[in-house]
N, C-alpha and C. Protein backbone atom coordinates (compact mmCIF):
# COMPACT_ATOMS: atom_id res chain seq x y z
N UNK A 1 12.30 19.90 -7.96
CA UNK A 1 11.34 18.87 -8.33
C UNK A 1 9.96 19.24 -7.78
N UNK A 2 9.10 18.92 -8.56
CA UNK A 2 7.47 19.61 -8.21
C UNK A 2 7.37 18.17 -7.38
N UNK A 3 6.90 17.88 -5.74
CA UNK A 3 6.45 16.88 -5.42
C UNK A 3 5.25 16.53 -5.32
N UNK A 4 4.52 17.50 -5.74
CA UNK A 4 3.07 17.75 -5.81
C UNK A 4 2.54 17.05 -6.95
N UNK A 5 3.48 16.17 -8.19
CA UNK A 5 3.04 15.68 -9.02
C UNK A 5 3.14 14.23 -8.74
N UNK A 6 4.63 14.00 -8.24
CA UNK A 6 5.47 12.57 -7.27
C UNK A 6 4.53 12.06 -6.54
N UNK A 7 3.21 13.05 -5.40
CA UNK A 7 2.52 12.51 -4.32
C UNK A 7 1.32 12.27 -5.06
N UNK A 8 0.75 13.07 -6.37
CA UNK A 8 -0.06 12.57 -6.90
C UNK A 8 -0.04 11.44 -7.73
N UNK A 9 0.93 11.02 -8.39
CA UNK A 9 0.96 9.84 -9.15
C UNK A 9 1.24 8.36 -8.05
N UNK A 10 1.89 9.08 -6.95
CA UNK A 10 2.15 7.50 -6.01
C UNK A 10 0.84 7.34 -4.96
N UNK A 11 -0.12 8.36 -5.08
CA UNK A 11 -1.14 8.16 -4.17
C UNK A 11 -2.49 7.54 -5.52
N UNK A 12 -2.48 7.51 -6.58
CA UNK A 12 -3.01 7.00 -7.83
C UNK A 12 -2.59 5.62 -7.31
N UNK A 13 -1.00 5.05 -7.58
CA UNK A 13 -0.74 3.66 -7.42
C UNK A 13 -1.06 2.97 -5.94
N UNK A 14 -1.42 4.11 -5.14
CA UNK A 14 -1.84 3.38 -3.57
C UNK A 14 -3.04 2.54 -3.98
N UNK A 15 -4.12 3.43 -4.73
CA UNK A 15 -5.55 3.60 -4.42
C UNK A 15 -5.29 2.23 -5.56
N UNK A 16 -4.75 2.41 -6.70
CA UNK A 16 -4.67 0.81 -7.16
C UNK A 16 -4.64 -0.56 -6.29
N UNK A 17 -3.48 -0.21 -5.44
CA UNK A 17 -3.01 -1.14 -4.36
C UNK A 17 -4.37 -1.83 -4.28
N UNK A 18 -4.56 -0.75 -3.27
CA UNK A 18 -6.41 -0.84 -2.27
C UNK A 18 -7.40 -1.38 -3.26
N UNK A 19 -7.64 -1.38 -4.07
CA UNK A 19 -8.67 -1.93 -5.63
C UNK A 19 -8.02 -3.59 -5.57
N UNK A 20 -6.69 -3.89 -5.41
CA UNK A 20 -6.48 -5.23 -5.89
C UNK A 20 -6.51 -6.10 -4.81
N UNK A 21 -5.97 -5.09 -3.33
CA UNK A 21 -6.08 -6.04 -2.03
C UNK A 21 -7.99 -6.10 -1.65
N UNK A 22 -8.61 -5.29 -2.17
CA UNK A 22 -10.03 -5.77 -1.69
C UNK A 22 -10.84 -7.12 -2.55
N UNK A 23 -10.25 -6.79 -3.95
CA UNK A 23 -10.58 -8.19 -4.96
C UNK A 23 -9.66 -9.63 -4.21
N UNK A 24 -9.04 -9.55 -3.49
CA UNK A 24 -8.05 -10.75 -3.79
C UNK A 24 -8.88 -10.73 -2.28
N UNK A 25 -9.06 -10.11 -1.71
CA UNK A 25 -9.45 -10.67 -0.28
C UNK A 25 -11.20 -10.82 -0.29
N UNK A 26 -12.13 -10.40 -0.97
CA UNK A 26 -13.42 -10.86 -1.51
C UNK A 26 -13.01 -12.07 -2.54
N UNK A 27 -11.66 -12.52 -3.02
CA UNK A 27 -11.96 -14.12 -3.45
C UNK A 27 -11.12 -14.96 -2.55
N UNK A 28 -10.24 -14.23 -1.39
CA UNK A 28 -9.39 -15.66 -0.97
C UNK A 28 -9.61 -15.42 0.37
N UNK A 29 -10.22 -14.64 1.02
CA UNK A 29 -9.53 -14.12 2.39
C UNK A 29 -10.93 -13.68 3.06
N UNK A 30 -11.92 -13.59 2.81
CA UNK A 30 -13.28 -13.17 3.46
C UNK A 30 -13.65 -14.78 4.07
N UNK A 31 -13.91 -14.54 5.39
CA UNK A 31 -14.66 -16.06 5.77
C UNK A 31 -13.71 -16.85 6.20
N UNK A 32 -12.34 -16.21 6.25
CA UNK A 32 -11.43 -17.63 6.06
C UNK A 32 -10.53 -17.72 7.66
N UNK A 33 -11.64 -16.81 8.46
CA UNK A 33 -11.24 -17.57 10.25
C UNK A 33 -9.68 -16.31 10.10
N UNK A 34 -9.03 -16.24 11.67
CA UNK A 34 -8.37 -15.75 12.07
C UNK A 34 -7.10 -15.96 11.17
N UNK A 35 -6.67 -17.07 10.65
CA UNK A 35 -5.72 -17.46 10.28
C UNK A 35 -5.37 -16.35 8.93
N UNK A 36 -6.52 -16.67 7.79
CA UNK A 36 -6.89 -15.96 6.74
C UNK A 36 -6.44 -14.49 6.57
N UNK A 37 -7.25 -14.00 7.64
CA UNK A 37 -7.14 -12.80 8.28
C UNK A 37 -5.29 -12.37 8.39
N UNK A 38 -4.96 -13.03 9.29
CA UNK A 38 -3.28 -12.66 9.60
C UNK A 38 -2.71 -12.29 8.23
N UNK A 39 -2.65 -13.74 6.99
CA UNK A 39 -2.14 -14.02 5.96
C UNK A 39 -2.21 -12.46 5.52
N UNK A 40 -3.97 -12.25 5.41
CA UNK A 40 -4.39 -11.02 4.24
C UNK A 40 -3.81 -9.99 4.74
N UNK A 41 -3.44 -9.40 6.14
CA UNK A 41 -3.08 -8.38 6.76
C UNK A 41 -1.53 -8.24 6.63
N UNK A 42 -0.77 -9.53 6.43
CA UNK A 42 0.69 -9.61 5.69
C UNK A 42 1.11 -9.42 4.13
N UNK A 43 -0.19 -9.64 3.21
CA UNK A 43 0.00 -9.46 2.37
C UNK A 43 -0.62 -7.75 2.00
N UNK A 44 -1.13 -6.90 2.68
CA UNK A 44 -1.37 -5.50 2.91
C UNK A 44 0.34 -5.05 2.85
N UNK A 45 1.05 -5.16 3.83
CA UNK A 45 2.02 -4.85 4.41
C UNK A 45 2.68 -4.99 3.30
N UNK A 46 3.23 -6.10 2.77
CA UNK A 46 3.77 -6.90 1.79
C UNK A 46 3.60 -5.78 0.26
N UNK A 47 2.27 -5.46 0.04
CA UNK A 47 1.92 -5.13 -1.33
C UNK A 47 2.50 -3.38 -1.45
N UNK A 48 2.39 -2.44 -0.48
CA UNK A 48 2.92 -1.58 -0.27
C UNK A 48 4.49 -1.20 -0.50
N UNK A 49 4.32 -2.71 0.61
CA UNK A 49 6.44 -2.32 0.52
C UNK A 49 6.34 -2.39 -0.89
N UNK A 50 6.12 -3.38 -1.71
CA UNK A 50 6.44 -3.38 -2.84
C UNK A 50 6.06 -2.35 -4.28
N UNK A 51 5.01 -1.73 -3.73
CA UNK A 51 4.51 -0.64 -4.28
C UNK A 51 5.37 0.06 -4.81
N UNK A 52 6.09 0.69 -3.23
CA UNK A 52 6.92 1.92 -2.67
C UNK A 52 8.26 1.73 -3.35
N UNK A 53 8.58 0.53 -3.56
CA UNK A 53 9.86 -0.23 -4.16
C UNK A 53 9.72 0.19 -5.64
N UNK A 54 8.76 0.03 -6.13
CA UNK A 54 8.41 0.19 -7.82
C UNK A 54 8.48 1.41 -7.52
N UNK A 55 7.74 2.28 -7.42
CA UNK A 55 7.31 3.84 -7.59
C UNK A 55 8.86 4.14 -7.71
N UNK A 56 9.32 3.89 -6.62
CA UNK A 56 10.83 4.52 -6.56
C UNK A 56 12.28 4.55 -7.31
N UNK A 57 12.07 2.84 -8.22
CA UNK A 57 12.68 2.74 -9.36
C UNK A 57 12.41 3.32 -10.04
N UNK A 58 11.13 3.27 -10.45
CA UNK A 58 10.65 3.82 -12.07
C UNK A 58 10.96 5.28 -11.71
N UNK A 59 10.71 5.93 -11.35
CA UNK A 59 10.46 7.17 -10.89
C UNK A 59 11.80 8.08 -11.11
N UNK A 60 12.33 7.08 -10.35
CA UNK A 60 14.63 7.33 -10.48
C UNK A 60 14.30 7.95 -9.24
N UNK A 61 14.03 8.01 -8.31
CA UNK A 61 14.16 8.91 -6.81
C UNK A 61 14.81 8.86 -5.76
N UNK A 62 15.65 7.34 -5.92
CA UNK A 62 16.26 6.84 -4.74
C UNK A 62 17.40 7.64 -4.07
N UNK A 63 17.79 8.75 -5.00
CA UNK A 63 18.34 9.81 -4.56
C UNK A 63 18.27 10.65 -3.84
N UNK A 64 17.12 11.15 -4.16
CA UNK A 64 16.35 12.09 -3.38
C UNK A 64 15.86 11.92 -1.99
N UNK A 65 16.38 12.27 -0.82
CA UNK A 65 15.44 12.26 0.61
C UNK A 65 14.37 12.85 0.99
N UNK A 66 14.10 13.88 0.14
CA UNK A 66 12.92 14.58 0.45
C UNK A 66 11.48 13.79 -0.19
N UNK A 67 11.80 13.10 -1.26
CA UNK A 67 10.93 12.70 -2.07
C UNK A 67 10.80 10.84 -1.82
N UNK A 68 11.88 10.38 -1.31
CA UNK A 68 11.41 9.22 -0.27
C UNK A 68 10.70 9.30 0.69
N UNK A 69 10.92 10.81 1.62
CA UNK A 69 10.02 10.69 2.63
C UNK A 69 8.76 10.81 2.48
N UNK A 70 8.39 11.34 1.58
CA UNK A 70 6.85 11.93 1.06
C UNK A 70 6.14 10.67 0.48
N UNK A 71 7.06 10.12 -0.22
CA UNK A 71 6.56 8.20 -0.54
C UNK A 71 6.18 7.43 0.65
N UNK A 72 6.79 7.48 1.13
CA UNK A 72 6.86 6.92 2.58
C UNK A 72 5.91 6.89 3.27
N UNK A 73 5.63 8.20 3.25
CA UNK A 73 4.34 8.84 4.41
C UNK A 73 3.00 8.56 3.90
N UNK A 74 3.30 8.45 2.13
CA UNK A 74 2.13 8.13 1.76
C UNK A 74 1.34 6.68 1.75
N UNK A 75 2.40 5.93 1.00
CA UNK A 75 2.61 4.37 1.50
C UNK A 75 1.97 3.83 3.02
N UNK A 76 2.70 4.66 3.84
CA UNK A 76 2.00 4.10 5.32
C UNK A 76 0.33 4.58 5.74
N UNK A 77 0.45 5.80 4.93
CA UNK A 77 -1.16 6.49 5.01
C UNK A 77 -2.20 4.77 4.31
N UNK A 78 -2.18 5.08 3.40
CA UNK A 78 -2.25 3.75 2.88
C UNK A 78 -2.60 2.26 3.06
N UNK A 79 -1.67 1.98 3.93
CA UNK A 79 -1.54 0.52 4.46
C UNK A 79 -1.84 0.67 5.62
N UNK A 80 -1.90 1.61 6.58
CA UNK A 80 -2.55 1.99 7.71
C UNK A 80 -3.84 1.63 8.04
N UNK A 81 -4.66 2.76 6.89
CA UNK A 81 -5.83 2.75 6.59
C UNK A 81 -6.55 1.37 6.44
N UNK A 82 -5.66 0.36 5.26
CA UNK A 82 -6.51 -0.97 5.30
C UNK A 82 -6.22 -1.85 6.01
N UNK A 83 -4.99 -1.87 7.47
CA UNK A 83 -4.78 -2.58 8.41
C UNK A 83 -5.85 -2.12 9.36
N UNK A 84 -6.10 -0.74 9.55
CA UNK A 84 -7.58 -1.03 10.76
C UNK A 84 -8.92 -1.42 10.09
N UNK A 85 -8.66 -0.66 8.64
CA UNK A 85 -10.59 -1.52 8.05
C UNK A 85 -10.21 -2.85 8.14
N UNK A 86 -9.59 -4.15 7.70
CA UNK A 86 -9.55 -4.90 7.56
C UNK A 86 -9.09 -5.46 8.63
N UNK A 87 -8.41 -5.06 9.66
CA UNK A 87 -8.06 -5.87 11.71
C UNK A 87 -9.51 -5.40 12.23
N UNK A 88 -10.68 -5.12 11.92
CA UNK A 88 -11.32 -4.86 12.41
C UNK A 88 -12.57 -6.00 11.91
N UNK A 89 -12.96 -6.42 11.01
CA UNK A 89 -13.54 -7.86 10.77
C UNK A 89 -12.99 -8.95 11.37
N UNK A 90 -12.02 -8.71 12.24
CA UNK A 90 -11.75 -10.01 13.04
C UNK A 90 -12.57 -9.57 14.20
């Protein structure tokens, strides 16, 4: 299996991710005090897992260990990234 195509198409659906968690948090989650904040930083977490969940059906990969882990790593690259930009406006 070429994974070099697997990491490019699931790092495409990250950067989607990141496009829909910055719209939803510029209309529900900017301004909205500590509390807000927690919610939006659960629903980061939240949108990934579920990402990683799709990619992996559609994909048929759940077989594969080599090609979960590479999802994986990417997924957390990912949600990493917008847990410190976004824990950091608090």
């Amino acid at each position: 299996m070429d994974y070099s195509i697997l990491e490019n198409d699931f790092d495409c659906a990250c950067n989607d991710v990141v496009e829909t968690l910055s719209k939803q948090y510029k209309s529900g989650y900017s301004g909205g005090g500590p509390g807000k904040l927690e919610a939006f930083l659960d629903l980061i977490k939240t949108s990934f897992e579920k990402a990683e969940a799709v990619f992996i059906e559609s994909a048929k990969i759940a077989g594969d260990p080599e090609a979960l882990r590479r999802i994986r790593q990417i997924a957390r690259k990912h949600a990493k990234k917008c847990l410190e930009s976004y824990g950091k406006i608090a």
